[in-house]
PDB file of N, CA and C in Angstrom:
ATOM      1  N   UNK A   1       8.781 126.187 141.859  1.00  0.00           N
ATOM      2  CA  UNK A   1       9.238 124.943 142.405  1.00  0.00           C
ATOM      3  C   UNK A   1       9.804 125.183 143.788  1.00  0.00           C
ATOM      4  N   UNK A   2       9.725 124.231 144.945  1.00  0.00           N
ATOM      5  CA  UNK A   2       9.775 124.728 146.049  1.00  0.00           C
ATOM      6  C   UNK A   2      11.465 124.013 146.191  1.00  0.00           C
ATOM      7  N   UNK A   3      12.477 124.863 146.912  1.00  0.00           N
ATOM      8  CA  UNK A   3      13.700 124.622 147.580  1.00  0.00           C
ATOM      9  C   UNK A   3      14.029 125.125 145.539  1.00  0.00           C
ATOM     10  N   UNK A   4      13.788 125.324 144.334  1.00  0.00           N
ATOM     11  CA  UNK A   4      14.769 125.498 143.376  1.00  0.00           C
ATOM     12  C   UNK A   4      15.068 127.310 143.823  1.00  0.00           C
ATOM     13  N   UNK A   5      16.482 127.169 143.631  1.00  0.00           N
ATOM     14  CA  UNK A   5      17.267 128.731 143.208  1.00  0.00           C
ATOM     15  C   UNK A   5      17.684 129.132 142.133  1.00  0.00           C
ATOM     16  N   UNK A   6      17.459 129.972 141.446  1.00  0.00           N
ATOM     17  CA  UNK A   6      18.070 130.066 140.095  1.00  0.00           C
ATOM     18  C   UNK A   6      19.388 131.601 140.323  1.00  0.00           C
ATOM     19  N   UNK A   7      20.101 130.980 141.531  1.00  0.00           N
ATOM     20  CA  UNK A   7      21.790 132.084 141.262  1.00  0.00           C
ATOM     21  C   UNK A   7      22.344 131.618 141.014  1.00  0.00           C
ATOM     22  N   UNK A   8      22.561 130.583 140.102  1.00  0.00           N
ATOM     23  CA  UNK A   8      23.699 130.187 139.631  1.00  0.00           C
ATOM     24  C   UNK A   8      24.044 131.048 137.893  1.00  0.00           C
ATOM     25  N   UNK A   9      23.526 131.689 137.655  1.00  0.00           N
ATOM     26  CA  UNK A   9      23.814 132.411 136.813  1.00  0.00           C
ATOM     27  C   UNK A   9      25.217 133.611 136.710  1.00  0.00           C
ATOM     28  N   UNK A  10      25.756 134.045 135.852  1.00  0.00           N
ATOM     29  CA  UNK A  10      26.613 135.084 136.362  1.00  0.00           C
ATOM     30  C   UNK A  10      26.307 136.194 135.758  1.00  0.00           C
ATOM     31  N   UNK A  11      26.315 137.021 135.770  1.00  0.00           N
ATOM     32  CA  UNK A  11      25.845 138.473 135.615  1.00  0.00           C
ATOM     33  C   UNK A  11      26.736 138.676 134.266  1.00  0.00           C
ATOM     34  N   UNK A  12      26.586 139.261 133.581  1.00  0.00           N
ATOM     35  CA  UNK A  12      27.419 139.872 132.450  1.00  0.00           C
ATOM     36  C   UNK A  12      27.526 140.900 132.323  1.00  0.00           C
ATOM     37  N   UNK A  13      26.533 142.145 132.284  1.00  0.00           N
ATOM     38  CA  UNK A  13      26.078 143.728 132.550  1.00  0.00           C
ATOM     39  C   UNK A  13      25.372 143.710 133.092  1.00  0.00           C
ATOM     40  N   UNK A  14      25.597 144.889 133.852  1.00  0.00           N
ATOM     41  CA  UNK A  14      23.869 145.883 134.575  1.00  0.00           C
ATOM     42  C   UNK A  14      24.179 146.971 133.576  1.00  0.00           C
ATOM     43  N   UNK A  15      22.832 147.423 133.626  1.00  0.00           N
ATOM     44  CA  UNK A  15      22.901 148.584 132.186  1.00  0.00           C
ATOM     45  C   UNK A  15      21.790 149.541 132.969  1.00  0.00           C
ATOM     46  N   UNK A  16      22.361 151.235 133.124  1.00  0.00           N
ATOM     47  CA  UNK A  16      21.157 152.036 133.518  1.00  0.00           C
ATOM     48  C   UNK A  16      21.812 153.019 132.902  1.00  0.00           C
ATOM     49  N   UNK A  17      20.685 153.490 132.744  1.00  0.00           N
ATOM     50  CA  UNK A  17      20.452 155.262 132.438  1.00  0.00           C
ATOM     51  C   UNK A  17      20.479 154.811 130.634  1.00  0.00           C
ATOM     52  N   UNK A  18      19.998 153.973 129.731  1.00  0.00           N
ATOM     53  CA  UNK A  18      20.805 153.923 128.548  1.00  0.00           C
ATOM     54  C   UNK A  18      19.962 155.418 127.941  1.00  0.00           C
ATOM     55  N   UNK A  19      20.604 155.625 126.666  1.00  0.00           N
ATOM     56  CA  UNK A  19      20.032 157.009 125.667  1.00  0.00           C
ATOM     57  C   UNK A  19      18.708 157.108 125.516  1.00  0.00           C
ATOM     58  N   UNK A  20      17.983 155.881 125.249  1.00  0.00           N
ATOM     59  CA  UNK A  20      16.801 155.913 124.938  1.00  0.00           C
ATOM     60  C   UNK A  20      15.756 156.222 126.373  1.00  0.00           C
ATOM     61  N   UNK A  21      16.249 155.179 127.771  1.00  0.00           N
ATOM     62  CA  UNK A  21      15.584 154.739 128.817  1.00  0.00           C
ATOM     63  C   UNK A  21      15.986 155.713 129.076  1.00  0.00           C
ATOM     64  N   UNK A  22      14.682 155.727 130.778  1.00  0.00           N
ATOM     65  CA  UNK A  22      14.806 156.934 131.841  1.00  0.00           C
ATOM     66  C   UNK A  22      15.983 156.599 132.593  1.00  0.00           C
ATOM     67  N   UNK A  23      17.010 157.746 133.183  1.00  0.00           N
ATOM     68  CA  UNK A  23      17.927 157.566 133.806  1.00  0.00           C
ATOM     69  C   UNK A  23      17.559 156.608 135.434  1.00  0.00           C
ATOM     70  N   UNK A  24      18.192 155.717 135.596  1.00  0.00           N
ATOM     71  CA  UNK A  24      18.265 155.168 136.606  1.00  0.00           C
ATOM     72  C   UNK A  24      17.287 153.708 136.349  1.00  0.00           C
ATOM     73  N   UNK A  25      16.811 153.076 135.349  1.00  0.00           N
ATOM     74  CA  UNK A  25      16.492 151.969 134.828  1.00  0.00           C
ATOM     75  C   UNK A  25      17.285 150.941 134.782  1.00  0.00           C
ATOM     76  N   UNK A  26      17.416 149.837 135.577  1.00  0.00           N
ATOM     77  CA  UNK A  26      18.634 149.266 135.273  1.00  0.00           C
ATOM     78  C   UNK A  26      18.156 147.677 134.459  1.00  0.00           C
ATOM     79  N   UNK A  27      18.991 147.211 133.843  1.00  0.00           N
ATOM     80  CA  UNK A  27      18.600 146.027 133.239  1.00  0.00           C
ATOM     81  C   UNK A  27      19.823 144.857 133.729  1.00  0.00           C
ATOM     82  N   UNK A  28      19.776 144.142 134.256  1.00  0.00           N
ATOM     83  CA  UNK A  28      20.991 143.114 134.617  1.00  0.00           C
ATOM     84  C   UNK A  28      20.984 141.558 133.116  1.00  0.00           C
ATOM     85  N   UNK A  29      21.755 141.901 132.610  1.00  0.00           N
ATOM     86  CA  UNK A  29      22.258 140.945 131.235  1.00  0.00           C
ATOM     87  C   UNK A  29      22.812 139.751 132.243  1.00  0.00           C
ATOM     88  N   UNK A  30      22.195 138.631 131.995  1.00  0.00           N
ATOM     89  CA  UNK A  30      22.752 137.095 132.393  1.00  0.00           C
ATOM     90  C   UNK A  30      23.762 136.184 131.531  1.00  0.00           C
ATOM     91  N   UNK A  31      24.660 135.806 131.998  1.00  0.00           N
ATOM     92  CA  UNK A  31      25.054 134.720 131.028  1.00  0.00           C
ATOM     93  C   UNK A  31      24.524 133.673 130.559  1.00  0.00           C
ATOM     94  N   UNK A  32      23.733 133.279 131.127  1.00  0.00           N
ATOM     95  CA  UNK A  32      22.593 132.307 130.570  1.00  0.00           C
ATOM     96  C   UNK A  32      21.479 132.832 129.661  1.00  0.00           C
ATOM     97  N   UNK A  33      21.909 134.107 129.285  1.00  0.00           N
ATOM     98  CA  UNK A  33      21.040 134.838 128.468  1.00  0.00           C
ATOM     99  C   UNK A  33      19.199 135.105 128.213  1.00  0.00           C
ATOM    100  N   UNK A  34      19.198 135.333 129.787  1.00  0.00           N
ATOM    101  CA  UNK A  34      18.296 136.048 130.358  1.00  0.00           C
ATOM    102  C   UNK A  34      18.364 137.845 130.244  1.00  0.00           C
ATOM    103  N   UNK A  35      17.565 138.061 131.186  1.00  0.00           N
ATOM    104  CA  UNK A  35      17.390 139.632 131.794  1.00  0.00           C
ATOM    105  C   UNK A  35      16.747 139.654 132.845  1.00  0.00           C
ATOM    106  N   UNK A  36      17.299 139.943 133.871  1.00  0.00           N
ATOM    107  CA  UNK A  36      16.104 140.737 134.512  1.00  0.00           C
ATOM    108  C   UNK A  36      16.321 142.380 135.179  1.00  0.00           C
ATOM    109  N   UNK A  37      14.822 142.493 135.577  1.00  0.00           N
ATOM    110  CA  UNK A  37      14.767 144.044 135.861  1.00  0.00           C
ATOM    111  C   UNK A  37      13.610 144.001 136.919  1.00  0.00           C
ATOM    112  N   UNK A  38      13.770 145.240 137.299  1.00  0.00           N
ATOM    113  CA  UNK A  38      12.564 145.832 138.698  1.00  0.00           C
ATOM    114  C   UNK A  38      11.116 145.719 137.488  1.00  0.00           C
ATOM    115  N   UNK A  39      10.390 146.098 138.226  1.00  0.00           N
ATOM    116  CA  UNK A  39       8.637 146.171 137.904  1.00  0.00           C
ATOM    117  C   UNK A  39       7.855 146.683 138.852  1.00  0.00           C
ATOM    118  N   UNK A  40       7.590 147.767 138.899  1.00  0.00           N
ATOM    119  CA  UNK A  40       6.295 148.312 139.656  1.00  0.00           C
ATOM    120  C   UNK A  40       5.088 148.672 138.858  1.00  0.00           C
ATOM    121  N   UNK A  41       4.400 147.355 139.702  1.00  0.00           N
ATOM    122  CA  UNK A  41       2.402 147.227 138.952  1.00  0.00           C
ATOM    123  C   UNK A  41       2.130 147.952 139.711  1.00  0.00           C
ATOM    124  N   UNK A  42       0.881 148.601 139.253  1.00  0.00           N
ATOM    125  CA  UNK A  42      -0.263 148.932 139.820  1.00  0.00           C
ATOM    126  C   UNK A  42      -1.849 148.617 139.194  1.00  0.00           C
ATOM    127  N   UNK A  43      -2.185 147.185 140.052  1.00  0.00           N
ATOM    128  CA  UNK A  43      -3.177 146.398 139.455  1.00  0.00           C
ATOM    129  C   UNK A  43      -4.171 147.312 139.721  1.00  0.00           C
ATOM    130  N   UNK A  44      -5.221 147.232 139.069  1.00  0.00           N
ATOM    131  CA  UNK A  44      -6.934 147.809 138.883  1.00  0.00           C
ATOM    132  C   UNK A  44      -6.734 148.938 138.093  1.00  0.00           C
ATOM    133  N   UNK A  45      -5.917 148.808 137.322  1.00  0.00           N
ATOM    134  CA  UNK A  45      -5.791 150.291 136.794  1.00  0.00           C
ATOM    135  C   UNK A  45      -7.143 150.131 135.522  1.00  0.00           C
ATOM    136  N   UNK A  46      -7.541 151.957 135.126  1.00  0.00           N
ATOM    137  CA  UNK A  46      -8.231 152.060 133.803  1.00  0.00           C
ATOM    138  C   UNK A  46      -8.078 151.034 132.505  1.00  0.00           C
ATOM    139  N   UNK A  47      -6.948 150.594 132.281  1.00  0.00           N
ATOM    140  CA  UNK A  47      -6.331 150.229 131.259  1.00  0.00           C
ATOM    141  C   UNK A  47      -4.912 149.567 131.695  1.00  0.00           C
ATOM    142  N   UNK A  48      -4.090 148.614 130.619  1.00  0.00           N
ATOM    143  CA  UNK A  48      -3.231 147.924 130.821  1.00  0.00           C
ATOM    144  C   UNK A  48      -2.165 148.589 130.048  1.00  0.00           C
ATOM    145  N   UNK A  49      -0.719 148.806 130.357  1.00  0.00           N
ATOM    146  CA  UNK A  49      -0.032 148.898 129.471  1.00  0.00           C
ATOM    147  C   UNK A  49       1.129 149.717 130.481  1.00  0.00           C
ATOM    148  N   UNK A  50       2.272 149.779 129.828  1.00  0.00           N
ATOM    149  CA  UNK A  50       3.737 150.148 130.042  1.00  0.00           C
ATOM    150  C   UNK A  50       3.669 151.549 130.546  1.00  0.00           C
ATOM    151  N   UNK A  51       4.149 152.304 131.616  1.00  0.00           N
ATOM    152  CA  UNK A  51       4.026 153.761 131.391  1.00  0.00           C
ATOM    153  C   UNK A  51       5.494 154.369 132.224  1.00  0.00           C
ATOM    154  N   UNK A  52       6.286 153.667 131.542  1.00  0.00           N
ATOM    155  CA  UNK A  52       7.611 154.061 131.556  1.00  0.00           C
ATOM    156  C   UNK A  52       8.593 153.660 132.747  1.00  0.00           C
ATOM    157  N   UNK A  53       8.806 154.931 133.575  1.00  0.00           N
ATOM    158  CA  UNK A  53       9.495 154.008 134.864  1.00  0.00           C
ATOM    159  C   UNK A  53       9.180 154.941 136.301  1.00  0.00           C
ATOM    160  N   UNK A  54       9.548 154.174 136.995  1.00  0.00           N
ATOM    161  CA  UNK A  54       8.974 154.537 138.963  1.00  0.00           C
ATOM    162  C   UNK A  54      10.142 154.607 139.249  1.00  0.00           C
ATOM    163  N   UNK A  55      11.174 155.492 139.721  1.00  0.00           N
ATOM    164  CA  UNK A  55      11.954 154.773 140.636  1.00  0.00           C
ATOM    165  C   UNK A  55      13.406 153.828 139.773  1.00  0.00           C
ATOM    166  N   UNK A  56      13.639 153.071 140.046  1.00  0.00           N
ATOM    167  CA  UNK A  56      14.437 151.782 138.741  1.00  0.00           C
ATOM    168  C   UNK A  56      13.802 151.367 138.926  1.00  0.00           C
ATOM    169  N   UNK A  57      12.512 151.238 138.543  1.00  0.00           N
ATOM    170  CA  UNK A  57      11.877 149.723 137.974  1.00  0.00           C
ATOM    171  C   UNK A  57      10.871 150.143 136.890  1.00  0.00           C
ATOM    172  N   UNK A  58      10.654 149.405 135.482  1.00  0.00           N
ATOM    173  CA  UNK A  58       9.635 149.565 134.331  1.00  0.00           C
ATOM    174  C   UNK A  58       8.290 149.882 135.293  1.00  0.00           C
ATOM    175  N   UNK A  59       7.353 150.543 135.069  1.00  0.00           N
ATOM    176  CA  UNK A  59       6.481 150.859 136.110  1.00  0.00           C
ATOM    177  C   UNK A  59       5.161 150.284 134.423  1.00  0.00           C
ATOM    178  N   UNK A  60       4.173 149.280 135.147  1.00  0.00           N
ATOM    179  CA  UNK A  60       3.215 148.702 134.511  1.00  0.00           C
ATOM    180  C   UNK A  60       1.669 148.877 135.032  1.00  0.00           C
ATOM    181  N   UNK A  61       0.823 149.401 134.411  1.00  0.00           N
ATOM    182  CA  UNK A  61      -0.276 149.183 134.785  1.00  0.00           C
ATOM    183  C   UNK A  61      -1.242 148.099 134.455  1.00  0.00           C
ATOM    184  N   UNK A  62      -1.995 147.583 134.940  1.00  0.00           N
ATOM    185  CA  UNK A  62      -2.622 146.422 134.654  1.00  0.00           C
ATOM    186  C   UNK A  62      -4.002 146.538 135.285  1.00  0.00           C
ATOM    187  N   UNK A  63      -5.238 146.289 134.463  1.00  0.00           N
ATOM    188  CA  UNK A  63      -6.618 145.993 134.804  1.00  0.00           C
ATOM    189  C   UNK A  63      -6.737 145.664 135.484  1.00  0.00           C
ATOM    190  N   UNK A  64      -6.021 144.150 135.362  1.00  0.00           N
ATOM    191  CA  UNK A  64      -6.373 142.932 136.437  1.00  0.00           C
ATOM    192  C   UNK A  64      -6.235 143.101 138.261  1.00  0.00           C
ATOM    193  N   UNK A  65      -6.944 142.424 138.906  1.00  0.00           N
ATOM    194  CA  UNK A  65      -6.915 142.696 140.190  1.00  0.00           C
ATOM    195  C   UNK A  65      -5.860 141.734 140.666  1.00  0.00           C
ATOM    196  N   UNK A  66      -4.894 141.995 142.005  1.00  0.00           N
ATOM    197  CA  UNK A  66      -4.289 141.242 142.580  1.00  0.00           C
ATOM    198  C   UNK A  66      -4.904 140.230 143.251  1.00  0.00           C
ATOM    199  N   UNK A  67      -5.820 139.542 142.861  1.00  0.00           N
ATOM    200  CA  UNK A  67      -6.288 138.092 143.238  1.00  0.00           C
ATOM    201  C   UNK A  67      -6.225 137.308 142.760  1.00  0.00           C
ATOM    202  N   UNK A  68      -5.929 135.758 143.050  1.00  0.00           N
ATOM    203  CA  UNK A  68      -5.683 134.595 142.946  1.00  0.00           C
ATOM    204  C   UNK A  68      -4.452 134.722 142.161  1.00  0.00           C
ATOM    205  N   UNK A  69      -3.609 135.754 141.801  1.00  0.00           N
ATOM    206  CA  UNK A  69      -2.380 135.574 140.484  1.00  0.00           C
ATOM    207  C   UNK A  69      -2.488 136.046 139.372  1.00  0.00           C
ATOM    208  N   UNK A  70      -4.043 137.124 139.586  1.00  0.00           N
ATOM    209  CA  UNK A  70      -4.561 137.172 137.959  1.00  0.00           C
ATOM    210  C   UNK A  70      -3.720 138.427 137.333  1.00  0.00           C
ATOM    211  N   UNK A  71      -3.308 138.983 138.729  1.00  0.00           N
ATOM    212  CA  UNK A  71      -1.752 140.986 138.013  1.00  0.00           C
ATOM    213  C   UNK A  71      -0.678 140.349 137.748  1.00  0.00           C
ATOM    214  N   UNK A  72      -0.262 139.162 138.130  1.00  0.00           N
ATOM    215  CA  UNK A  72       1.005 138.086 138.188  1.00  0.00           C
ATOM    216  C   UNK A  72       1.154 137.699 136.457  1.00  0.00           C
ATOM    217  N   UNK A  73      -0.376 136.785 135.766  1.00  0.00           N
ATOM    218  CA  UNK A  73      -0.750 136.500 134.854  1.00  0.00           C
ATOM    219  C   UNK A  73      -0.710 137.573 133.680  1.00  0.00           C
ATOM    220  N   UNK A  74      -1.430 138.638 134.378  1.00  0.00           N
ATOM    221  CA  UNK A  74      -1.730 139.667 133.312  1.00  0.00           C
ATOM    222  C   UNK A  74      -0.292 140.574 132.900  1.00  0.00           C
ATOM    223  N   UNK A  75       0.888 140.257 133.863  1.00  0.00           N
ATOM    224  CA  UNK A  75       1.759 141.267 133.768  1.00  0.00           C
ATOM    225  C   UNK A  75       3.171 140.134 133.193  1.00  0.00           C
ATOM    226  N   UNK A  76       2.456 139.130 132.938  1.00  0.00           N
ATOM    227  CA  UNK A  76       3.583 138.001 132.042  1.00  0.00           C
ATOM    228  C   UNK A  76       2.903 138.016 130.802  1.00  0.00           C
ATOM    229  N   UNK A  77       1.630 138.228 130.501  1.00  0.00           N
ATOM    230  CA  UNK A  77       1.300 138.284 128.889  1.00  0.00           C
ATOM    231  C   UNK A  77       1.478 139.925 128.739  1.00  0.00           C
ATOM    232  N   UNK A  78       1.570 140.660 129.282  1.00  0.00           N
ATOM    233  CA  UNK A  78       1.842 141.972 128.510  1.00  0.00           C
ATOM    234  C   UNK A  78       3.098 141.586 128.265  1.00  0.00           C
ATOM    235  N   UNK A  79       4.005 141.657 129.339  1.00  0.00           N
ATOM    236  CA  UNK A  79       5.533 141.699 128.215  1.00  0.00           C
ATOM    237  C   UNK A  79       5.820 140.893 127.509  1.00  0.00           C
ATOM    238  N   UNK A  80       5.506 139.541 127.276  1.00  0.00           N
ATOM    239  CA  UNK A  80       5.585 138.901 126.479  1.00  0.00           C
ATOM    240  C   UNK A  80       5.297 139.338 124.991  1.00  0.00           C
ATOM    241  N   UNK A  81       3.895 139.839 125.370  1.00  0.00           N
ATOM    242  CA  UNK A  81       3.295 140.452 124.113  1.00  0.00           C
ATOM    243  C   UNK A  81       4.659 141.521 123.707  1.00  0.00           C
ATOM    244  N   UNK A  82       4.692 142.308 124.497  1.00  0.00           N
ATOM    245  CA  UNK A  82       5.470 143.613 124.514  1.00  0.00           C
ATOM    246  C   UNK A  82       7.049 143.538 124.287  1.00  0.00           C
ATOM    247  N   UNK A  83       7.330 142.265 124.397  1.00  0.00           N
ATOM    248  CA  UNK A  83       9.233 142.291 123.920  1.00  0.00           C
ATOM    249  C   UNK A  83       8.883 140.464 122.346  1.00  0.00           C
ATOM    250  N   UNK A  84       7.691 140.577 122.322  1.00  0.00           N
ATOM    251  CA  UNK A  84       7.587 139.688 121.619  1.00  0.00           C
ATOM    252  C   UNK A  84       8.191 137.832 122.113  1.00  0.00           C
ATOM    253  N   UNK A  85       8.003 137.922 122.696  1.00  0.00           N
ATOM    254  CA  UNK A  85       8.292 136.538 123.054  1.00  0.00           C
ATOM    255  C   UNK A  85       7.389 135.587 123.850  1.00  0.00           C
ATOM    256  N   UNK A  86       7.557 134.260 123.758  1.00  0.00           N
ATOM    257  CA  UNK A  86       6.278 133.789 124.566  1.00  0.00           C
ATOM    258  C   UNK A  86       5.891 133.957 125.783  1.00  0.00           C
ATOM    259  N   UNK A  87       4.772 133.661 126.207  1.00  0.00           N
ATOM    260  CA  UNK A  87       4.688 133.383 127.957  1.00  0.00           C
ATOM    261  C   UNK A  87       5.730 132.826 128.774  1.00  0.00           C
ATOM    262  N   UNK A  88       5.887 131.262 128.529  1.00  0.00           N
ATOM    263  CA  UNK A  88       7.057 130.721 129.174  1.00  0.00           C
ATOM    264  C   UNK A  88       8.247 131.415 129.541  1.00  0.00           C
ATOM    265  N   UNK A  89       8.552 131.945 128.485  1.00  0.00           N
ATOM    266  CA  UNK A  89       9.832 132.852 128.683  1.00  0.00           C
ATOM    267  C   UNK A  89       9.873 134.109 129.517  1.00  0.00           C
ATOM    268  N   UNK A  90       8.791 134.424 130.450  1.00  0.00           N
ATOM    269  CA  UNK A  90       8.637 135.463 130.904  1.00  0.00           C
ATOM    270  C   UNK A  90       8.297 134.600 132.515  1.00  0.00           C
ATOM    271  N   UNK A  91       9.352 135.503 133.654  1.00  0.00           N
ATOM    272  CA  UNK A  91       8.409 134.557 134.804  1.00  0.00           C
ATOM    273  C   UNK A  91       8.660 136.059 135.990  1.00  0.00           C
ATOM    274  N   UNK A  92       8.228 136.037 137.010  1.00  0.00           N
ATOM    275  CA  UNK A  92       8.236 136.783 138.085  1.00  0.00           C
ATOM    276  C   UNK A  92       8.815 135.982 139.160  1.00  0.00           C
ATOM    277  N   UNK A  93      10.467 136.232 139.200  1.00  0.00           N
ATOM    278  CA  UNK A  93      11.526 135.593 140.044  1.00  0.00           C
ATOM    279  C   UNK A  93      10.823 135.947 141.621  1.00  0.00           C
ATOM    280  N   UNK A  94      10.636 137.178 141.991  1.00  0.00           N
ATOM    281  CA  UNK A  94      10.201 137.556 143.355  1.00  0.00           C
ATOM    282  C   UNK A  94       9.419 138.999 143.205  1.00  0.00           C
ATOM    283  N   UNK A  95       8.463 139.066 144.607  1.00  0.00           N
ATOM    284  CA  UNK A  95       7.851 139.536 144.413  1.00  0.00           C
ATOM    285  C   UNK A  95       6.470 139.519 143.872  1.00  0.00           C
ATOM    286  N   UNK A  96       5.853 138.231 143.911  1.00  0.00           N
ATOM    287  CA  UNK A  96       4.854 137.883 143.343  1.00  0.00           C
ATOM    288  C   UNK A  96       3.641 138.201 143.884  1.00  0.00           C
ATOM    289  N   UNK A  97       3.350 138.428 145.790  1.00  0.00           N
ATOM    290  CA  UNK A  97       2.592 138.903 145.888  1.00  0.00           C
ATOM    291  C   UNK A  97       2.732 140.518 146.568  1.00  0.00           C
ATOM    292  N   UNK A  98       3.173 141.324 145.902  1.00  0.00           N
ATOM    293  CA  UNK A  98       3.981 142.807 145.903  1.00  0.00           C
ATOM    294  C   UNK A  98       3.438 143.483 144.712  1.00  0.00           C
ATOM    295  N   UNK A  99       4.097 144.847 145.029  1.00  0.00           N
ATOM    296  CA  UNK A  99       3.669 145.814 143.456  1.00  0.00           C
ATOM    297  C   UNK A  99       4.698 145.843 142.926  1.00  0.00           C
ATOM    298  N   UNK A 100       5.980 145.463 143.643  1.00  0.00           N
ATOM    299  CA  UNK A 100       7.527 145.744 143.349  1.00  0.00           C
ATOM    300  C   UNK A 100       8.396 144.188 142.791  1.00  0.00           C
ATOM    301  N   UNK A 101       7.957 144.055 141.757  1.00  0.00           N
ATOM    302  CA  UNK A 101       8.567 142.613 141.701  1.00  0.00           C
ATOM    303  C   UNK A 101      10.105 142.992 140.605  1.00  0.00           C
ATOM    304  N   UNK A 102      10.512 141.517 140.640  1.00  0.00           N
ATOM    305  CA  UNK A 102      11.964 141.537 139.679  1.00  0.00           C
ATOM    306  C   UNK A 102      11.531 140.167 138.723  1.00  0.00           C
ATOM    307  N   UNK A 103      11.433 140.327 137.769  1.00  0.00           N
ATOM    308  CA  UNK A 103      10.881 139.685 136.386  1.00  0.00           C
ATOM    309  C   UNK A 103      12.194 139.428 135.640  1.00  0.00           C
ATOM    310  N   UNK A 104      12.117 138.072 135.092  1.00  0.00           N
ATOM    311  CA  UNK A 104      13.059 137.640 134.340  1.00  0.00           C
ATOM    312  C   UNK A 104      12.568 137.277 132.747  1.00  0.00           C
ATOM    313  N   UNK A 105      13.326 137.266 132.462  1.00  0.00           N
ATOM    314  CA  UNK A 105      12.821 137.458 130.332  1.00  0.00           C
ATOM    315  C   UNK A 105      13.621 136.513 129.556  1.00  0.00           C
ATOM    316  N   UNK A 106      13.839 135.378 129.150  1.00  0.00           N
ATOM    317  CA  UNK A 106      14.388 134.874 128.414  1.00  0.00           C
ATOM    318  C   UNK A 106      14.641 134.878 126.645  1.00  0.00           C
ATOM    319  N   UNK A 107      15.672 135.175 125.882  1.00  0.00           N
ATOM    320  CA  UNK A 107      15.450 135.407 124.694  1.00  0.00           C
ATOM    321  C   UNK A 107      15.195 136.555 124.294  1.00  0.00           C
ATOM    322  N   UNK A 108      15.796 137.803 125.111  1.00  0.00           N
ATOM    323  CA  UNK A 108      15.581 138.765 124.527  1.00  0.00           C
ATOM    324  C   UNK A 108      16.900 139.630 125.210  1.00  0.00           C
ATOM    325  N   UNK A 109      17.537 140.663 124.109  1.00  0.00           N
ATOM    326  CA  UNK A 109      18.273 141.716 124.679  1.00  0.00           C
ATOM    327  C   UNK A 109      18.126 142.821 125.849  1.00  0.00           C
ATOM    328  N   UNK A 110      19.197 143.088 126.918  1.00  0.00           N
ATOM    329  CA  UNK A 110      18.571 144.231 127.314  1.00  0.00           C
ATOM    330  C   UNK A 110      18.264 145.480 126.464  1.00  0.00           C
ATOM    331  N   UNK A 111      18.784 145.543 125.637  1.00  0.00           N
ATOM    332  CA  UNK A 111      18.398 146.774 124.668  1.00  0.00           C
ATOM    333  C   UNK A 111      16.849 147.175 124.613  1.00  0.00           C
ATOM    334  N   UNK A 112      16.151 145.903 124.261  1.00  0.00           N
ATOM    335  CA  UNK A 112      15.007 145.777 123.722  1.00  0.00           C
ATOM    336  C   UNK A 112      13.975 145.784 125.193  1.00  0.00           C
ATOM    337  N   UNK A 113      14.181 145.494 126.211  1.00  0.00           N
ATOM    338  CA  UNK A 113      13.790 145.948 127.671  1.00  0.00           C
ATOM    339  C   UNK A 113      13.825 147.385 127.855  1.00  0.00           C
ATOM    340  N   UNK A 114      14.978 147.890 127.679  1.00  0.00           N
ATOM    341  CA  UNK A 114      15.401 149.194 128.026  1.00  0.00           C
ATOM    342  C   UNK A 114      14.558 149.965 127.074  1.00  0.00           C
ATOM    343  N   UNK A 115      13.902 149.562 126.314  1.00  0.00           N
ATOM    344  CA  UNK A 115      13.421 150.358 124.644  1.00  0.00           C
ATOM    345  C   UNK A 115      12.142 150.675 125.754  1.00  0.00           C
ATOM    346  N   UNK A 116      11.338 149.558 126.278  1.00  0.00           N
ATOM    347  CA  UNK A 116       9.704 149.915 126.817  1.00  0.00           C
ATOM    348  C   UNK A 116       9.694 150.787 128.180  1.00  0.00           C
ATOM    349  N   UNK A 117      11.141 151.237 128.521  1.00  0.00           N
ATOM    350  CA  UNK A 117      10.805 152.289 129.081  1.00  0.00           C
ATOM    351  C   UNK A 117      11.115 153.761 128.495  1.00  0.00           C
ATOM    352  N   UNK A 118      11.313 154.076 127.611  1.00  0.00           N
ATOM    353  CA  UNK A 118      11.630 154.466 126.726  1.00  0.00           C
ATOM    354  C   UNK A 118      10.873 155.922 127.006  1.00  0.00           C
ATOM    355  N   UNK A 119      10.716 157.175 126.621  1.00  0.00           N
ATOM    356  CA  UNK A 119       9.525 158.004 126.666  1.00  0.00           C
ATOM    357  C   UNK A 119       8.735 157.715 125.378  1.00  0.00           C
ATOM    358  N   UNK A 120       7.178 157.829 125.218  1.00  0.00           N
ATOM    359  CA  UNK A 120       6.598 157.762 124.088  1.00  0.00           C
ATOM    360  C   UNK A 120       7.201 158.711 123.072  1.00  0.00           C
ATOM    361  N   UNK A 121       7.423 158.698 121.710  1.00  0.00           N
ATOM    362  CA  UNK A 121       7.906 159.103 120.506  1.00  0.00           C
ATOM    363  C   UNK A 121       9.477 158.904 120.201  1.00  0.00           C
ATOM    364  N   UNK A 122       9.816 158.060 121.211  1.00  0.00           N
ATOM    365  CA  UNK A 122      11.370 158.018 120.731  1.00  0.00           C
ATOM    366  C   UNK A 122      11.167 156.494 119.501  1.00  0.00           C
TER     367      UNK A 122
END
């Protein structure tokens, strides 16, 4: 929506390094009981899926090509899929046409964010 801001929120936690996640992951807990966090895509990849973290941000690979919105699209139904919750509830605050975006999540814990960066077998 053009001229809407969504800071009117207040922060409740930032959460990094947790036991499970890679050190320096941070997750920011909303009072409006959101989340958000960093995201670094890298569209055209072999295959789609989570591969831990870049930097602080969940680092995602995705098939899809950065045209017309389709790494934008493809990287709101993975986590959705991936923290279980619907599409809607998943949006890309900024960063939309970037590899480095900040994604917001509605209806879900940071815990459960912090879990998909996780190393495989924990």
């Amino acid at each position: 929506m053009k001229g809407r801001r969504g800071g009117t929120a207040e922060v409740t936690a930032v959460t990094a390094g947790a036991r499970d996640a890679a050190p320096g992951f941070a997750v920011m807990e909303r009072a409006d009981g959101s989340v958000r966090f960093a995201v670094r895509v890298q569209p055209r990849a072999s295959r789609s899926g989570i591969e831990g973290v870049h930097g602080e941000a969940l680092k995602v690979r995705l098939s899809a090509p950065p045209v017309d919105g389709a790494a934008n699209d493809a990287l709101v139904a993975l986590l959705a899929e991936s923290l279980g919750v619907a599409r809607r509830d998943v949006r890309v605050v900024s960063g939309a046409a970037s590899r480095s975006k900040v994604v917001e999540v509605v209806g879900v814990g940071g815990a459960r964010v912090r879990a998909l960066a996780a190393p495989a077998g924990h």
